[in-house]
C-alpha atoms as a PDB file:
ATOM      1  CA  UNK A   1     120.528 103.982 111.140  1.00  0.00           C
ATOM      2  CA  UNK A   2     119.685 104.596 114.849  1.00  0.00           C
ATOM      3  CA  UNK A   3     116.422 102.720 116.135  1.00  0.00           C
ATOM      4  CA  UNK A   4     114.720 102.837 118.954  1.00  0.00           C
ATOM      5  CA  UNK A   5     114.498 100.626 121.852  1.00  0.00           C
ATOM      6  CA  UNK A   6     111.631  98.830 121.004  1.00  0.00           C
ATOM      7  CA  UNK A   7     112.141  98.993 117.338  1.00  0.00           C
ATOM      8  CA  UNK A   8     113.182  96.439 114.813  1.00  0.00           C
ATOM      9  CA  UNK A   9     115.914  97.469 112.064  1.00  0.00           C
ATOM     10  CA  UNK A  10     114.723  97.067 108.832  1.00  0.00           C
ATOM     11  CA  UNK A  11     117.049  96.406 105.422  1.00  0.00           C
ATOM     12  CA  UNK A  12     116.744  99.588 102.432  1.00  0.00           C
ATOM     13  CA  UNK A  13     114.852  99.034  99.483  1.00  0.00           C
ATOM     14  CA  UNK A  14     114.687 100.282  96.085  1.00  0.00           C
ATOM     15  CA  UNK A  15     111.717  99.328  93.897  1.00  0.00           C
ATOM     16  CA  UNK A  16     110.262 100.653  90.007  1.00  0.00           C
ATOM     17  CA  UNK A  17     107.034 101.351  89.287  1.00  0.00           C
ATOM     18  CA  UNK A  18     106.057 102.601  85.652  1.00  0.00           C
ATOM     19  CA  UNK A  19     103.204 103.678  83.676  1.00  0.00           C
ATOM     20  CA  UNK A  20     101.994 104.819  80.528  1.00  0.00           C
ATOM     21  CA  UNK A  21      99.092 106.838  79.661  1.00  0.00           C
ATOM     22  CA  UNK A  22      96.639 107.682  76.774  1.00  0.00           C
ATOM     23  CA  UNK A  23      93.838 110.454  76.372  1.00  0.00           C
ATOM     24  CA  UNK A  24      91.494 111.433  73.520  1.00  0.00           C
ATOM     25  CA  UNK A  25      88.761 113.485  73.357  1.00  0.00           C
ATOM     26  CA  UNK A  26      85.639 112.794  71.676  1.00  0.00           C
ATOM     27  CA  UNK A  27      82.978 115.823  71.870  1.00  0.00           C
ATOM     28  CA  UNK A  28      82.902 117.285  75.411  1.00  0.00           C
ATOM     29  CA  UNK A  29      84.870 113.851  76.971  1.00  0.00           C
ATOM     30  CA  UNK A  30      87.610 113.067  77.376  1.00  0.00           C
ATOM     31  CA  UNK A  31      88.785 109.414  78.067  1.00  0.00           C
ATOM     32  CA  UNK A  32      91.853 108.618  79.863  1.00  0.00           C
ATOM     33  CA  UNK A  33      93.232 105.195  79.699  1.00  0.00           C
ATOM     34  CA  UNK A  34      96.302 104.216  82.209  1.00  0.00           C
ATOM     35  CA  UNK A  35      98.575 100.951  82.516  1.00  0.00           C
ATOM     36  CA  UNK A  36     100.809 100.932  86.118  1.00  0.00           C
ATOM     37  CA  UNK A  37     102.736  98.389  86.892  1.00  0.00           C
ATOM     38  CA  UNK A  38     104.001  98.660  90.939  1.00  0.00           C
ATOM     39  CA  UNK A  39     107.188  97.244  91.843  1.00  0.00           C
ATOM     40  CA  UNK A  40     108.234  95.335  88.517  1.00  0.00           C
ATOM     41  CA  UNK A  41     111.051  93.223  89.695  1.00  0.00           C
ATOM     42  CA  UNK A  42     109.204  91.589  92.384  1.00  0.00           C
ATOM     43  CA  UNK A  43     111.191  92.664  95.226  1.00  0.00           C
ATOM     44  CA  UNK A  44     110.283  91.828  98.542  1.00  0.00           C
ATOM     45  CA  UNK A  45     111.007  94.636 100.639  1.00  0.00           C
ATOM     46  CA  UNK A  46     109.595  95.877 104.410  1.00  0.00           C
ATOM     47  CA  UNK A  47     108.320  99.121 105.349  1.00  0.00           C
ATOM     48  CA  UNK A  48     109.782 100.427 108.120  1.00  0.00           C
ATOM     49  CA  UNK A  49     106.744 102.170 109.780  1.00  0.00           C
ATOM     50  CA  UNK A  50     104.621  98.899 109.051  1.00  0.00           C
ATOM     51  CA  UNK A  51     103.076  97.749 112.846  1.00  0.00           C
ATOM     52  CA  UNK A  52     102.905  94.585 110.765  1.00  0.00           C
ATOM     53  CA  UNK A  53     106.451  94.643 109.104  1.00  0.00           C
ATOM     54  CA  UNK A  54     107.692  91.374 111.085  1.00  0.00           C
ATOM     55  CA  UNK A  55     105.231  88.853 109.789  1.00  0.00           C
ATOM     56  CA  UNK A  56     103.960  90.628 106.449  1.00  0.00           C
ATOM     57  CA  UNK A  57     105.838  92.386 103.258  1.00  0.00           C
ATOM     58  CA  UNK A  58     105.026  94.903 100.994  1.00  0.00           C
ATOM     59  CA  UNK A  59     103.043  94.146  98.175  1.00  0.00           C
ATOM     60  CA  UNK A  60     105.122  92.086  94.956  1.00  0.00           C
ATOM     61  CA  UNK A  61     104.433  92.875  91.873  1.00  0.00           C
ATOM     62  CA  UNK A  62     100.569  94.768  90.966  1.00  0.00           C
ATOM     63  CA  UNK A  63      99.616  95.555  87.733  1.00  0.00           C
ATOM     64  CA  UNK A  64      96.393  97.606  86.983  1.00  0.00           C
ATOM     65  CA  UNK A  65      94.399  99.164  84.216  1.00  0.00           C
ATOM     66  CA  UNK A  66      92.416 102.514  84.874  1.00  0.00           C
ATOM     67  CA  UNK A  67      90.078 104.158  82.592  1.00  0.00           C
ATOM     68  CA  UNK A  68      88.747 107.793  83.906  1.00  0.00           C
ATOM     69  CA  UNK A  69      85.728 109.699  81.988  1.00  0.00           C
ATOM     70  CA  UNK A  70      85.981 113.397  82.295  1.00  0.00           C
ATOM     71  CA  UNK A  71      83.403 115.919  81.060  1.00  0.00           C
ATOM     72  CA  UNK A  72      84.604 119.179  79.461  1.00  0.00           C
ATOM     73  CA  UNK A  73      82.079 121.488  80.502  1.00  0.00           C
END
């Protein structure tokens, strides 16, 4: 909890990210298919090593939606 002198304290966080995943393979793909959703309550929250930490948060909430194409070779 010590900071130093020219350092601003900044509160603990706890935030929840989840995500699921699906994969099939059809011939020599394989497609990969991903839901993530980043900090799910919404919580604001500061990182401590931010430069910008004072004026700016964290992200809120993100959701996002991957696909990746392999090739079995």
């Amino acid at each position: 909890n010590k900071v130093d002198t020219f350092e601003e304290p900044t509160a603990g966080y706890m935030i929840l990210n989840s995500s699921v995943q699906y994969s099939f393979n059809t011939g020599i793909l394989i497609h990969n298919f991903s839901l993530n959703v980043d900090n799910i309550f919404n919580k604001e929250y500061r990182n401590h090593l931010s430069r910008v930490k004072s004026i700016l948060p964290e992200a809120g909430r993100n959701f996002r939606l991957v696909y990746k194409l392999y090739f079995d070779i």
